[in-house]
C-alpha atoms as a PDB file:
ATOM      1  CA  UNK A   1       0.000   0.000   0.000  1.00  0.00           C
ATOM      2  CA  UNK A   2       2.696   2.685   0.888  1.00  0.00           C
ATOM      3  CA  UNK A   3       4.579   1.607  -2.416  1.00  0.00           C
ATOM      4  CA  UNK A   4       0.881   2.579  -4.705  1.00  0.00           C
ATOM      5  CA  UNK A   5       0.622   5.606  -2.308  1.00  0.00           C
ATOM      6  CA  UNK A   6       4.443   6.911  -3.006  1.00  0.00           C
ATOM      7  CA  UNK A   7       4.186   5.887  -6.591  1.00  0.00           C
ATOM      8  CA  UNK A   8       0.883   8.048  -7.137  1.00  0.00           C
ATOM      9  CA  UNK A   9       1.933  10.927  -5.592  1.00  0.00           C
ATOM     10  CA  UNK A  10       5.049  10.856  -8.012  1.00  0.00           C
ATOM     11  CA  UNK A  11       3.152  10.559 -11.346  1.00  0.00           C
ATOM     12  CA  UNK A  12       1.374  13.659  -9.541  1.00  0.00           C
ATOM     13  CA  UNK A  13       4.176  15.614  -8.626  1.00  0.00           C
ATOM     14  CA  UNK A  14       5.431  14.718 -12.705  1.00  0.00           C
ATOM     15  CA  UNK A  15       2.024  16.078 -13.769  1.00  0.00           C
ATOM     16  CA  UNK A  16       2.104  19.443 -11.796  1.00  0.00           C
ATOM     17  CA  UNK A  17       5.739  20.331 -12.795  1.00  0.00           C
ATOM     18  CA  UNK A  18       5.073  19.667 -16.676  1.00  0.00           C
ATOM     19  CA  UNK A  19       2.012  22.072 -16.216  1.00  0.00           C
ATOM     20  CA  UNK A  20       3.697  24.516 -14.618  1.00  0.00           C
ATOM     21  CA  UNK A  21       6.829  24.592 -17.741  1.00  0.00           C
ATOM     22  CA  UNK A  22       4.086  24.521 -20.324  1.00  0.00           C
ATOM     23  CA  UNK A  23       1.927  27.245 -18.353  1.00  0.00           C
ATOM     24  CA  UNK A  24       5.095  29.517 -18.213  1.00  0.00           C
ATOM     25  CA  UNK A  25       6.487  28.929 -21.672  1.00  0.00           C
ATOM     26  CA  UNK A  26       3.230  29.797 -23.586  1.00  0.00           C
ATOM     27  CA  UNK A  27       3.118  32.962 -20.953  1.00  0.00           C
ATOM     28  CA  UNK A  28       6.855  33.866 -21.628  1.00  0.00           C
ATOM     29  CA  UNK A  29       5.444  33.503 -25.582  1.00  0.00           C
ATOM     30  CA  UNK A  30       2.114  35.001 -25.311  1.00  0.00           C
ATOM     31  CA  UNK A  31       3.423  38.788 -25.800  1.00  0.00           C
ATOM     32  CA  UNK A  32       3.733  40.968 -29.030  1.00  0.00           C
ATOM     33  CA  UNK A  33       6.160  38.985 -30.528  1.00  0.00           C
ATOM     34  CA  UNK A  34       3.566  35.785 -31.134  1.00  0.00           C
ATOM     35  CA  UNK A  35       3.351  35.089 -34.567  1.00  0.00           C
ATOM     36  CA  UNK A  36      -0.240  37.182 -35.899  1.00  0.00           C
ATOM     37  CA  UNK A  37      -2.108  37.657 -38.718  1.00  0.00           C
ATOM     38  CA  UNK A  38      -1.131  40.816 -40.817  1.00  0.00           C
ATOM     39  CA  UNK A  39      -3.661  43.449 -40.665  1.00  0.00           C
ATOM     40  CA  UNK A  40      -6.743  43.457 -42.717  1.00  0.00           C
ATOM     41  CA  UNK A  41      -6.905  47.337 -42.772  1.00  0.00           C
ATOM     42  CA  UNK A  42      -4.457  49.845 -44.160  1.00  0.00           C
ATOM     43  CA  UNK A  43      -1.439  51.280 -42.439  1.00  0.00           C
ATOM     44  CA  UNK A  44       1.402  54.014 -43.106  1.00  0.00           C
ATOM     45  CA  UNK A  45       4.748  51.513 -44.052  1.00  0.00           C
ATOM     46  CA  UNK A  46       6.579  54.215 -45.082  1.00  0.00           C
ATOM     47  CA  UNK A  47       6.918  56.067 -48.994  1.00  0.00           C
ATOM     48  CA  UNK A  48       6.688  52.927 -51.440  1.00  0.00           C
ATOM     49  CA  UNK A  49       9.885  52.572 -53.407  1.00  0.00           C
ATOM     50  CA  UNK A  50       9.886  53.003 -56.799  1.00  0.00           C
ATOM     51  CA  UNK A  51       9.735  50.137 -59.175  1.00  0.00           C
ATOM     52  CA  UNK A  52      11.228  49.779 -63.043  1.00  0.00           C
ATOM     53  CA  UNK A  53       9.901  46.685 -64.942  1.00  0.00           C
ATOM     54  CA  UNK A  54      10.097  45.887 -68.683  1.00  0.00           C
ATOM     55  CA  UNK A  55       5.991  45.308 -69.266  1.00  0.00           C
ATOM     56  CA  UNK A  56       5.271  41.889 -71.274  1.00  0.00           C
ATOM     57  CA  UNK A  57       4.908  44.342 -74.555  1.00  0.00           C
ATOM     58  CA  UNK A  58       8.520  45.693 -74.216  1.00  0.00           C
ATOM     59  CA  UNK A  59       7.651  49.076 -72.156  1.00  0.00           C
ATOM     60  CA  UNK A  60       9.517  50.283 -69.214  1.00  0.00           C
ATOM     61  CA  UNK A  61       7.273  51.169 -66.459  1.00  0.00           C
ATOM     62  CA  UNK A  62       7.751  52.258 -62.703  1.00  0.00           C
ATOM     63  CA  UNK A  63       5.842  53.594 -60.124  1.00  0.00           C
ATOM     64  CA  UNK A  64       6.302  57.009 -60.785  1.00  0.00           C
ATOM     65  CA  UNK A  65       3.753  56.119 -64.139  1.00  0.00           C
ATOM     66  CA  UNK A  66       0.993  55.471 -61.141  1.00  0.00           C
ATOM     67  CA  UNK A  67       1.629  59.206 -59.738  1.00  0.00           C
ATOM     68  CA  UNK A  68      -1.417  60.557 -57.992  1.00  0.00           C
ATOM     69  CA  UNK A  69      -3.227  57.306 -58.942  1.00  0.00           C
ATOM     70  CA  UNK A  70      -3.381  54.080 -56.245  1.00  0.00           C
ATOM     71  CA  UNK A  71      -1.875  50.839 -56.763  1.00  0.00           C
ATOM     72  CA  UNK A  72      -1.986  47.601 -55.838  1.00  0.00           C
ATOM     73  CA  UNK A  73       1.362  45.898 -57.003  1.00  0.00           C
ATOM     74  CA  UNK A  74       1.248  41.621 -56.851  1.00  0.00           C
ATOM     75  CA  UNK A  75       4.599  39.319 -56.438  1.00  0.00           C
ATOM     76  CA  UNK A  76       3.866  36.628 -58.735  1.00  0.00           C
ATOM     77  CA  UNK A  77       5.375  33.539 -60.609  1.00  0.00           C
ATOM     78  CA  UNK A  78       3.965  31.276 -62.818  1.00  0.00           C
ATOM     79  CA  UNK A  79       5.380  28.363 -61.138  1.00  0.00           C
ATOM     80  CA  UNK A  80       3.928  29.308 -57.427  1.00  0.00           C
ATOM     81  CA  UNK A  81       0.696  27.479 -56.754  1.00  0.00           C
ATOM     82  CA  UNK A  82      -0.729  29.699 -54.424  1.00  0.00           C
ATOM     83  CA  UNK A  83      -0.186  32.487 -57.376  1.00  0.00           C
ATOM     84  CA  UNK A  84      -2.123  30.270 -59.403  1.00  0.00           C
ATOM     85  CA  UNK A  85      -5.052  30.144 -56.690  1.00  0.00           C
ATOM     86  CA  UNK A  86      -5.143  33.662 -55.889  1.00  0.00           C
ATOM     87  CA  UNK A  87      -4.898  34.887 -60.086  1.00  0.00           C
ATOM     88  CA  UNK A  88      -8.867  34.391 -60.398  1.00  0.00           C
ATOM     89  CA  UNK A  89      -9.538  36.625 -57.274  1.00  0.00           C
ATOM     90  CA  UNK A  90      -7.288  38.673 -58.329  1.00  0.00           C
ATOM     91  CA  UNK A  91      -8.706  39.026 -61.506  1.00  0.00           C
ATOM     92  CA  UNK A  92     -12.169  39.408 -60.531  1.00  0.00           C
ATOM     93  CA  UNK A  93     -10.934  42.527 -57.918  1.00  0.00           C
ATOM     94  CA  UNK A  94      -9.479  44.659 -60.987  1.00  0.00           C
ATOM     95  CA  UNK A  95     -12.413  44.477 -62.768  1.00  0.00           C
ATOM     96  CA  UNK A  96     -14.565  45.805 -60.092  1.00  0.00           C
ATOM     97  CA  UNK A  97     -12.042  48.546 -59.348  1.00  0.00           C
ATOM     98  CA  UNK A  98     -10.505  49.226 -62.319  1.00  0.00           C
ATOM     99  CA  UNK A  99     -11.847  52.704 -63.219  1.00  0.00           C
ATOM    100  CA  UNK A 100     -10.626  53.669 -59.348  1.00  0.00           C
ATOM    101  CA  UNK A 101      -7.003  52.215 -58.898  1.00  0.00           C
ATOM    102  CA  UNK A 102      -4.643  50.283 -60.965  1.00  0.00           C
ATOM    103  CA  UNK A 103      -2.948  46.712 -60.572  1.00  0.00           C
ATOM    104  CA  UNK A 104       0.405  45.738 -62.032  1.00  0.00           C
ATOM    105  CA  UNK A 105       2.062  42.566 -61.481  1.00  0.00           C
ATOM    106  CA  UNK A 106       5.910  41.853 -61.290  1.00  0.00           C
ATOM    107  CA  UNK A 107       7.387  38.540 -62.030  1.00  0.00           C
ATOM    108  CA  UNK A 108      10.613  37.609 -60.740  1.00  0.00           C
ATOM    109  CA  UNK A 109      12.130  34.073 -61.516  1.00  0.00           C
ATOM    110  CA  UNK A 110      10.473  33.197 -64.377  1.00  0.00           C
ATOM    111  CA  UNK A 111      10.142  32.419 -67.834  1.00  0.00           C
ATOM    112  CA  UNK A 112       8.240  34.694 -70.170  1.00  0.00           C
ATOM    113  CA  UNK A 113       6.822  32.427 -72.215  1.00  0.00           C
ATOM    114  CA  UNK A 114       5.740  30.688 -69.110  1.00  0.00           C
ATOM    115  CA  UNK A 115       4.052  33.810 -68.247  1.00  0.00           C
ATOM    116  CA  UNK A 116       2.684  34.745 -71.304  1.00  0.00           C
ATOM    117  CA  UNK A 117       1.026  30.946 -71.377  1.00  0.00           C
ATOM    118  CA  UNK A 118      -0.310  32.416 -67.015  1.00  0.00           C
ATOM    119  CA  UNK A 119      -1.517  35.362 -67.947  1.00  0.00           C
ATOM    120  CA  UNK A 120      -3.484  34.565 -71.007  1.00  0.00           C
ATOM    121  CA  UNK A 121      -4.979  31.344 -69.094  1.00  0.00           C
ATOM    122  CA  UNK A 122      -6.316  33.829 -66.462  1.00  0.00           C
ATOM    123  CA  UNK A 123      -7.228  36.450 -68.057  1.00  0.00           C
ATOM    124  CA  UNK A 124      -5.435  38.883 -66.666  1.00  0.00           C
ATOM    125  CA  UNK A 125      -5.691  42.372 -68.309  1.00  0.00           C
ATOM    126  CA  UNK A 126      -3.571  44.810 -66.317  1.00  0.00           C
ATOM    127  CA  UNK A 127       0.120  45.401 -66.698  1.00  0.00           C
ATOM    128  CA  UNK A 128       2.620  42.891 -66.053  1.00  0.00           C
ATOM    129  CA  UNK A 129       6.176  42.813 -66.661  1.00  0.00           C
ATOM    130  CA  UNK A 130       9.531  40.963 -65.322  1.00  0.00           C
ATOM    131  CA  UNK A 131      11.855  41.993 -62.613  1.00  0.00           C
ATOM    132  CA  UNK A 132      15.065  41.819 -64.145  1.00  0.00           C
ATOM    133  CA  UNK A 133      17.312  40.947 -61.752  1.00  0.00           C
ATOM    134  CA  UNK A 134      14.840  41.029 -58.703  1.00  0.00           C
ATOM    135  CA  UNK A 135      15.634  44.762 -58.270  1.00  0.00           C
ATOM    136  CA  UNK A 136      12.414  46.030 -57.533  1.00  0.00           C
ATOM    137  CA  UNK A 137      11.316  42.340 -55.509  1.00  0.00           C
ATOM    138  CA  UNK A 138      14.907  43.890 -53.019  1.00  0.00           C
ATOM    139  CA  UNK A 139      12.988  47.448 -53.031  1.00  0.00           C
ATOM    140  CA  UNK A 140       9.745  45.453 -51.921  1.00  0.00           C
ATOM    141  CA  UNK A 141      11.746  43.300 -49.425  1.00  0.00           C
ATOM    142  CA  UNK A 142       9.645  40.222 -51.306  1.00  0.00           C
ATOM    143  CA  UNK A 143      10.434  37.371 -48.892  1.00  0.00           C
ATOM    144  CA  UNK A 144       8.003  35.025 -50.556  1.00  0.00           C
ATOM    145  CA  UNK A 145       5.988  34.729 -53.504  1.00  0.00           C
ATOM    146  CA  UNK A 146       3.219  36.176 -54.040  1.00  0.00           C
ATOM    147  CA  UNK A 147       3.605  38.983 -52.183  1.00  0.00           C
ATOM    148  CA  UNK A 148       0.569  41.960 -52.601  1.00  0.00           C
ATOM    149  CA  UNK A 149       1.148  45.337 -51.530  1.00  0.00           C
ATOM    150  CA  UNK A 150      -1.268  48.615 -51.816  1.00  0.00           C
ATOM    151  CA  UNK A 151       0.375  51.982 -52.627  1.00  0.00           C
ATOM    152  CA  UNK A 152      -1.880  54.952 -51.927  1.00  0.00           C
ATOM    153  CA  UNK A 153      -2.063  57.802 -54.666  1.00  0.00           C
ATOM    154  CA  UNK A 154       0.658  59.998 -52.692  1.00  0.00           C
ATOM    155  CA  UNK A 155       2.988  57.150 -52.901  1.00  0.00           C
ATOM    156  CA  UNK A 156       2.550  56.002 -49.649  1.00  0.00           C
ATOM    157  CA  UNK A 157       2.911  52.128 -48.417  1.00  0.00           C
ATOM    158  CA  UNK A 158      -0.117  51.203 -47.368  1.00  0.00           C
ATOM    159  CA  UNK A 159      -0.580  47.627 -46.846  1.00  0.00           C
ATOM    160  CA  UNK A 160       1.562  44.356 -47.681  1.00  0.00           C
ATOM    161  CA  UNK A 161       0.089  40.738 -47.700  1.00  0.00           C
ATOM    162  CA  UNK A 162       2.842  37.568 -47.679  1.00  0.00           C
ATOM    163  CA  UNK A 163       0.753  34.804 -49.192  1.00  0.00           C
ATOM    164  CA  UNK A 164      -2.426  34.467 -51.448  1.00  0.00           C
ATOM    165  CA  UNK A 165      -4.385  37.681 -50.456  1.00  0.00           C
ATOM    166  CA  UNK A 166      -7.740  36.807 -49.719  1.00  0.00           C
ATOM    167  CA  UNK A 167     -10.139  38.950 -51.550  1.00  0.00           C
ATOM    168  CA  UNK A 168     -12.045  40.403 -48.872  1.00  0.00           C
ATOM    169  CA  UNK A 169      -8.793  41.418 -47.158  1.00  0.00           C
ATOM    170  CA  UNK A 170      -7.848  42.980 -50.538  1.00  0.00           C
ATOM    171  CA  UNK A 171     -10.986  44.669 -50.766  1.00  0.00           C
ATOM    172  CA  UNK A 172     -10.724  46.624 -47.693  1.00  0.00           C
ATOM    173  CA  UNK A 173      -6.598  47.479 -48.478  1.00  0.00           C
ATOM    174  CA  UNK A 174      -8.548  48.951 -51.578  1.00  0.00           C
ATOM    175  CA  UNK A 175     -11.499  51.277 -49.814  1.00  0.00           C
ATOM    176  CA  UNK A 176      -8.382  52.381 -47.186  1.00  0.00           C
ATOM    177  CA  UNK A 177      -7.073  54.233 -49.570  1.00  0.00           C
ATOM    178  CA  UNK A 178      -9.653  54.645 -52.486  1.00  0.00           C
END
């Protein structure tokens, strides 16, 4: 009896101290520096950098082409699968906004015929064009493909998604700074 009564009260005295380390590492975790969502609403990130990409059609284009106009600029590759989920959402959010802010889309890593083959099987009408040496993706601090970011019409950084950008979350970058 004093053997089951000495054995119990270790596998409770085990129990209590592994409770107490995991209560006090998810506390010592629990602060700002937890992992979060990004925000779904606009923010000030600074001025945006300026971009210069050679447009599937040959032209140079940059940012400063967007003055006094807002932008929503997308990371993409043809290659990327979520790129490939979020092109039809993407697609169907410039057409409702179109005639209020502009989309261009920079390819880095890639093939243009391989583009070329993506953007006709989307459907995607605004401007895209490849990042020649992954200049502007630097200027962007592009960590991972895609990559969506919102420029208000000051040139101001307003928002900047990692990942396929939901379109509700894209919607409401858009109204912040429409």
């Amino acid at each position: 009896m004093f053997a089951d009564k000495n054995f119990l009260l270790y596998i409770i005295g085990t129990v209590v101290i592994v409770a107490a380390v995991v209560v006090t590492t998810l506390s010592l975790n629990s602060g700002p520096e937890l992992i979060k969502p990004p925000p779904t609403t606009v923010q000030d990130l600074g001025r945006a950098p300026d971009f210069a990409i050679k447009t599937l059609d040959g032209e140079q284009l940059s940012l400063s082409d967007y003055r006094g106009r807002p932008l929503v600029v997308n990371f993409w590759a043809s290659w990327c699968g979520p790129c490939r989920d979020e092109a039809p959402d993407l697609v169907k959010v410039h057409k409702e906004y179109e005639d209020r802010i502009a989309f261009v889309g920079i390819i880095n890593q890639d093939e243009e015929a391989a583009v070329r083959d993506f953007v006709k099987e989307f459907g995607i009408e605004y401007e895209n064009g490849m990042d020649i040496g992954g200049k502007s993706s630097a200027a962007y601090q592009v960590t991972g493909i895609p990559t969506t970011v919102v420029i208000d019409a000051k040139g101001g950084l307003r928002a900047r998604w990692l990942g396929a950008i939901p379109p509700k979350v894209l919607r409401s970058y858009i109204e912040g700074v429409l």
